[in-house]
Protein backbone atom coordinates (compact mmCIF):
# COMPACT_ATOMS: atom_id res chain seq x y z
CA UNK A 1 0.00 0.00 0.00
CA UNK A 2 1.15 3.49 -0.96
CA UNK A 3 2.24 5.70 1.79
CA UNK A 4 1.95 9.13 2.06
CA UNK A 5 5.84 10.79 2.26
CA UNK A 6 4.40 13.12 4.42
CA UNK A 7 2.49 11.09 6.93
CA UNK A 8 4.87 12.00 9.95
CA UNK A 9 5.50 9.80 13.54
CA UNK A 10 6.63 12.88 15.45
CA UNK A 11 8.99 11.61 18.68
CA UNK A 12 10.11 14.30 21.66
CA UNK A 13 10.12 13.87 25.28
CA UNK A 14 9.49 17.72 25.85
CA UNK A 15 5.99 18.08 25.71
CA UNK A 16 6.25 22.04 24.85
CA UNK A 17 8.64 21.08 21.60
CA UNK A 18 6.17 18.15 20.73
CA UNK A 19 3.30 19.95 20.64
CA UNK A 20 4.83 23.27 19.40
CA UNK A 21 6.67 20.40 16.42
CA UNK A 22 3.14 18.79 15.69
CA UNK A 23 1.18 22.18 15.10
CA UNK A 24 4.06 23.93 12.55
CA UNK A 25 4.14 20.40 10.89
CA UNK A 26 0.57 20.11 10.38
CA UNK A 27 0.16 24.33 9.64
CA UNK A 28 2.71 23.58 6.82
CA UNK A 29 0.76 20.82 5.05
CA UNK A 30 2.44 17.46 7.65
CA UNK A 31 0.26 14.99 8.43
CA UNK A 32 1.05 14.05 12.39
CA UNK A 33 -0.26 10.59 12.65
CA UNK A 34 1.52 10.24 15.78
CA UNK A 35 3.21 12.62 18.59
CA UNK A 36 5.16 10.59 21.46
CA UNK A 37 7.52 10.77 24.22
CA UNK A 38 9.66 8.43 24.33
CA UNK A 39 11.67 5.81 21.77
CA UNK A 40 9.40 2.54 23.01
CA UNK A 41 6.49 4.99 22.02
CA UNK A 42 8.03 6.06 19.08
CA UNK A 43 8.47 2.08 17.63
CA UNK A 44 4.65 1.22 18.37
CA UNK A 45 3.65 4.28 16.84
CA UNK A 46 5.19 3.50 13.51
CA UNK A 47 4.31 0.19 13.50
CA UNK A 48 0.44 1.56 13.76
CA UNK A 49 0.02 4.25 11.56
CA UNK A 50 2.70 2.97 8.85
CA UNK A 51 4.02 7.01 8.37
CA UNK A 52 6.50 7.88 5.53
CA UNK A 53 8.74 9.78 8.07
CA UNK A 54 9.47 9.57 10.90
CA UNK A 55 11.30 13.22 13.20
CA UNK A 56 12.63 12.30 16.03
CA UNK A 57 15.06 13.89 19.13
CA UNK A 58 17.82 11.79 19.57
CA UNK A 59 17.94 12.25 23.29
CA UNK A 60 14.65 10.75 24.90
CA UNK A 61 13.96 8.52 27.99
CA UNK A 62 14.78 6.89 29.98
CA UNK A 63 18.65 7.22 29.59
CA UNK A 64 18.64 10.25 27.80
CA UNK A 65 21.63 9.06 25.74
CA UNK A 66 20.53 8.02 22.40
CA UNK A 67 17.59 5.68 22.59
CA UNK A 68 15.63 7.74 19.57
CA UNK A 69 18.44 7.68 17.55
CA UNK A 70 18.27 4.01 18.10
CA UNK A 71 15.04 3.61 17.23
CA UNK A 72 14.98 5.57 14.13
CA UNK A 73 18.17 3.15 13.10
CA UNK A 74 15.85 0.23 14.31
CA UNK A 75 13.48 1.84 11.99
CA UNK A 76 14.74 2.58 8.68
CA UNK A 77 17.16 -0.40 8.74
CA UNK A 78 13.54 -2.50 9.22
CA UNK A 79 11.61 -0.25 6.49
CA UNK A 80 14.33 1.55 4.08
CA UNK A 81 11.71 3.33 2.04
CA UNK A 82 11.16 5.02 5.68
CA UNK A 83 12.35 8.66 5.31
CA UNK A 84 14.17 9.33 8.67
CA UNK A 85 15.25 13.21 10.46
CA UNK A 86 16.72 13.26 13.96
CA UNK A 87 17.24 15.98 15.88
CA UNK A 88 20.14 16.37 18.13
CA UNK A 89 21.15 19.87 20.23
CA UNK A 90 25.09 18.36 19.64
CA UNK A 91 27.27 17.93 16.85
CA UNK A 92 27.85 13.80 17.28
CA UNK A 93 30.09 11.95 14.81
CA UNK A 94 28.77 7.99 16.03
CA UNK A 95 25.46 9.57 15.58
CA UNK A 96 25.75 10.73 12.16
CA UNK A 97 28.05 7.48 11.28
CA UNK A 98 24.65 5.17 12.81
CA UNK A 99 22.31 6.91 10.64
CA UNK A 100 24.21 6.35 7.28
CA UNK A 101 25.01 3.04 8.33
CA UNK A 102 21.66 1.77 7.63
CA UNK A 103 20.60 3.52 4.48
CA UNK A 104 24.61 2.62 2.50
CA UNK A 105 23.95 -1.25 2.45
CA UNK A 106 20.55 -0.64 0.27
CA UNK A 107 21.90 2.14 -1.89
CA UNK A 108 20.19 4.63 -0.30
CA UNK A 109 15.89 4.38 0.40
CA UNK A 110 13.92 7.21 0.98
CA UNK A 111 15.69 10.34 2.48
CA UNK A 112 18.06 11.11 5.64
CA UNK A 113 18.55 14.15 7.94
CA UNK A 114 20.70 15.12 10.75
CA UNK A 115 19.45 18.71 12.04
CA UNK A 116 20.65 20.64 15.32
CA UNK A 117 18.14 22.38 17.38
CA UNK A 118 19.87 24.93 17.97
CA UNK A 119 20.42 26.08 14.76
CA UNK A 120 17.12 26.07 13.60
CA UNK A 121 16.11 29.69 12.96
CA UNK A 122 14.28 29.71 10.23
CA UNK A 123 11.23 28.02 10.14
CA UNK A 124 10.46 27.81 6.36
CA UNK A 125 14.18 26.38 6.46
CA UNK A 126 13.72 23.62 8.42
CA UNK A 127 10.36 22.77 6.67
CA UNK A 128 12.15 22.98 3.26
CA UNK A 129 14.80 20.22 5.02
CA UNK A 130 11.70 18.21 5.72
CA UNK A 131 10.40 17.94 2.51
CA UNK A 132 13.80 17.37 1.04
CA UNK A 133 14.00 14.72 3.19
CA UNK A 134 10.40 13.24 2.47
CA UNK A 135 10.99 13.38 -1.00
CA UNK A 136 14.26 11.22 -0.65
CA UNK A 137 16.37 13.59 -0.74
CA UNK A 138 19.17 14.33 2.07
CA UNK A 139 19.59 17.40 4.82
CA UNK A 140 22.57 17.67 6.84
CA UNK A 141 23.36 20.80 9.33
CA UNK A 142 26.89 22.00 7.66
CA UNK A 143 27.90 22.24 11.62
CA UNK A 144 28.06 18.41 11.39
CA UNK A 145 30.13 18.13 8.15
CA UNK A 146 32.35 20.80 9.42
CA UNK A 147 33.16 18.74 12.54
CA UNK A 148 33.58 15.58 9.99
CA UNK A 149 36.23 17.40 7.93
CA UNK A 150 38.26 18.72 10.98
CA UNK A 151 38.18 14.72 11.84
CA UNK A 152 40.52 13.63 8.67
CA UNK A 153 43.08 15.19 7.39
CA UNK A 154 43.97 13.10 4.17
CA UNK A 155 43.00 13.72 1.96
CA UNK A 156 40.77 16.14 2.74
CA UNK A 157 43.39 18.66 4.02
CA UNK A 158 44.17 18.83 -0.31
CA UNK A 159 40.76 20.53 -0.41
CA UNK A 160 40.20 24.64 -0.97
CA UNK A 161 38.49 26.57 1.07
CA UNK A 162 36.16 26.99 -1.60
CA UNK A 163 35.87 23.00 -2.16
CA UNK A 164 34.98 22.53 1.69
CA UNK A 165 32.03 25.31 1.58
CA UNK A 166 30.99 23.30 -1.37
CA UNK A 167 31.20 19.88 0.48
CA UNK A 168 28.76 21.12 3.08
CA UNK A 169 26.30 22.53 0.49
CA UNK A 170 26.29 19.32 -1.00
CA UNK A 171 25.54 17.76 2.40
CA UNK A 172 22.77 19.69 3.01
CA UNK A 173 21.15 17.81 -0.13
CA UNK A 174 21.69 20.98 -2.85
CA UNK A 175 21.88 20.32 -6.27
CA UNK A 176 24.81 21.86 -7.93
CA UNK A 177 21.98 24.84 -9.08
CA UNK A 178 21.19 25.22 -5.55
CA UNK A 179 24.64 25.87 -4.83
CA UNK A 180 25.35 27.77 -7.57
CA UNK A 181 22.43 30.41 -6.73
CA UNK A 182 24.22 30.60 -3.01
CA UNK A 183 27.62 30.99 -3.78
CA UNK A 184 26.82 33.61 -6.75
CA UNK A 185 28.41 31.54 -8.86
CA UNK A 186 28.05 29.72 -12.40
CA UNK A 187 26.53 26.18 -12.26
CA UNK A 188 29.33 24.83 -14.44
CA UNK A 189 31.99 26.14 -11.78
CA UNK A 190 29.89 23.84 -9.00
CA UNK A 191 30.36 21.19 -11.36
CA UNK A 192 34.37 21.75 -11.39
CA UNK A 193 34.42 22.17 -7.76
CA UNK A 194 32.29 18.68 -6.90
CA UNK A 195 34.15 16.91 -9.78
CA UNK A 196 37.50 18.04 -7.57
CA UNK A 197 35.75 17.15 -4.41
CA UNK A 198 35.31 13.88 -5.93
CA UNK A 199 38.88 13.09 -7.30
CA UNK A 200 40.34 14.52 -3.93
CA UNK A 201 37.72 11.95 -2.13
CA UNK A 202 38.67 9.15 -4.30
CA UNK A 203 34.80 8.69 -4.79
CA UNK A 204 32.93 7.70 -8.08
CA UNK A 205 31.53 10.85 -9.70
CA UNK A 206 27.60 9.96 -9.81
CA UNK A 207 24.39 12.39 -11.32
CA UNK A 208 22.15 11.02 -8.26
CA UNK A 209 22.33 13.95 -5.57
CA UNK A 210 21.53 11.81 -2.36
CA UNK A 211 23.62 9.29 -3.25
CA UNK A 212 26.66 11.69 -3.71
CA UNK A 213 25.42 13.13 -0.38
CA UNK A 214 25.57 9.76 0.76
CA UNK A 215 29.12 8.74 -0.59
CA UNK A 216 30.72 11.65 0.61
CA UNK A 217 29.29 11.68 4.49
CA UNK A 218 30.17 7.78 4.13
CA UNK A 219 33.80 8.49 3.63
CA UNK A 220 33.73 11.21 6.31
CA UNK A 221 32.45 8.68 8.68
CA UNK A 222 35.46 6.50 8.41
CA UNK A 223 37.54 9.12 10.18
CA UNK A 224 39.43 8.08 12.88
C-alpha cells in the first residue's frame, strides 16, 4: 500500500517542543499521525500508523543518551523506504556514522537528515529540510560536516576553502543549481568544484544527488 511521504511519527520527550513540532508540521501541510515521548512509544507508533517519516530527538527517555536515535536506526534499517530526520542539540560523529550506516547497504531508500536544534532559525528552512527529506532527498546541518572534515586530514586537508564550503552545500542535499544560486556563482563552476571534491575523495563521480550526499558523508564517517 502506498504511503503518504508526508504522513509524519513525530517523537520528543518535551511536551512544549512536541506539541509546538506537531502544530508547525501540520500548519505547513504534515500529516502528524503520531506525537510521542519516548523511543518505546516512538516504535509502536510506527508500526500503527505505517508514516513515511518519521522526526525524532535523539535524546529521549529513559537514559537520555541516544535511545531515539536508536530507534529511528531500528526503523529505517527495518523499512528503508522510511524517510528518517533526527534531531540532536550536539554535533555527534557515532550519531551521524549510525544513521548512514543503515541507508549505505541498500543504496540509499527514501531520504536522511541530521538537524541541530539549535540552529534552527528559520522556520520555512527547516520545513524545506523536511520535505527534502520526504521526498528522498538528504539534509545535513553543515555544523556536522564541518566537525567531519576537521576529523581527517587526508586527503581532505588537499581541499580549498572553496571545495569545503561546497562539500557542506552538498551535504545539506543541494543540487549543484542550488549551490550555484548561493555561492553567486556559475553552475558549471559547481560542477568543477564537486568533480574536484570527488577526485580529492577518491569517490565515483555519480548524477544522483543523495547518493553523492551519501558517498561523501560515508567516507567522512570513516575518520578516525
Amino acid at each position: 500500500m502506498h504511503r503518504d511521504p508526508h504522513r509524519v511519527v513525530l517523537a520528543e520527550d518535551g511536551v512544549l517542543l512536541r506539541e509546538g513540532l506537531a502544530g508547525l508540521l501540520e500548519r505547513f501541510g504534515f500529516t502528524v499521525a503520531a506525537a510521542v515521548g519516548d523511543a518505546e512509544a516512538l516504535k509502536a507508533a510506527v508500526a500503527e500508523h505505517r508514516p513515511g517519516m518519521v522526526v525524532t530527538d535523539i535524546r529521549m527517555p529513559p537514559g537520555f543518551t541516544d535511545e531515539g536515535l536508536r530507534a529511528a536506526v531500528e526503523l529505517r534499517r527495518a523499512d528503508p523506504d522510511l524517510a528518517v530526520v533526527v534531531l540532536s542539540q550536539y554535533v555527534q560523529h557515532r550519531y551521524a556514522a549510525d544513521l548512514l550506516d543503515c541507508d549505505l547497504d541498500r543504496g540509499g531508500g527514501r531520504g536522511i537528515g541530521y538537524l541541530l536544534k539549535d540552529r534552527v532559525v528559520d522556520v520555512e528552512e527547516f520545513v524545506d529540510a523536511l520535505r527534502r527529506v520526504a521526498a528522498g532527498g538528504t539534509a545535513v546541518d553543515p555544523q556536522v560536516v564541518s566537525q567531519l572534515l576537521k576529523r581527517r586530514r587526508d586527503p581532505l586537508s588537499a581541499l580549498s576553502a572553496r571545495e569545503r564550503e561546497v562539500l557542506s552545500l552538498i551535504a545539506e542535499g543541494r543540487s549543484n543549481a542550488a549551490i550555484a544560486r548561493h555561492l553567486f556563482v556559475s553552475e558549471a563552476g559547481v560542477g568543477k568544484h564537486v568533480g574536484a571534491i570527488l577526485a580529492k575523495l577518491r569517490l565515483p563521480p555519480t548524477e544522483d544527488t543523495n547518493r553523492r550526499v551519501l558517498a561523501v558523508l560515508a567516507y567522512l564517517r570513516d575518520a578516525p
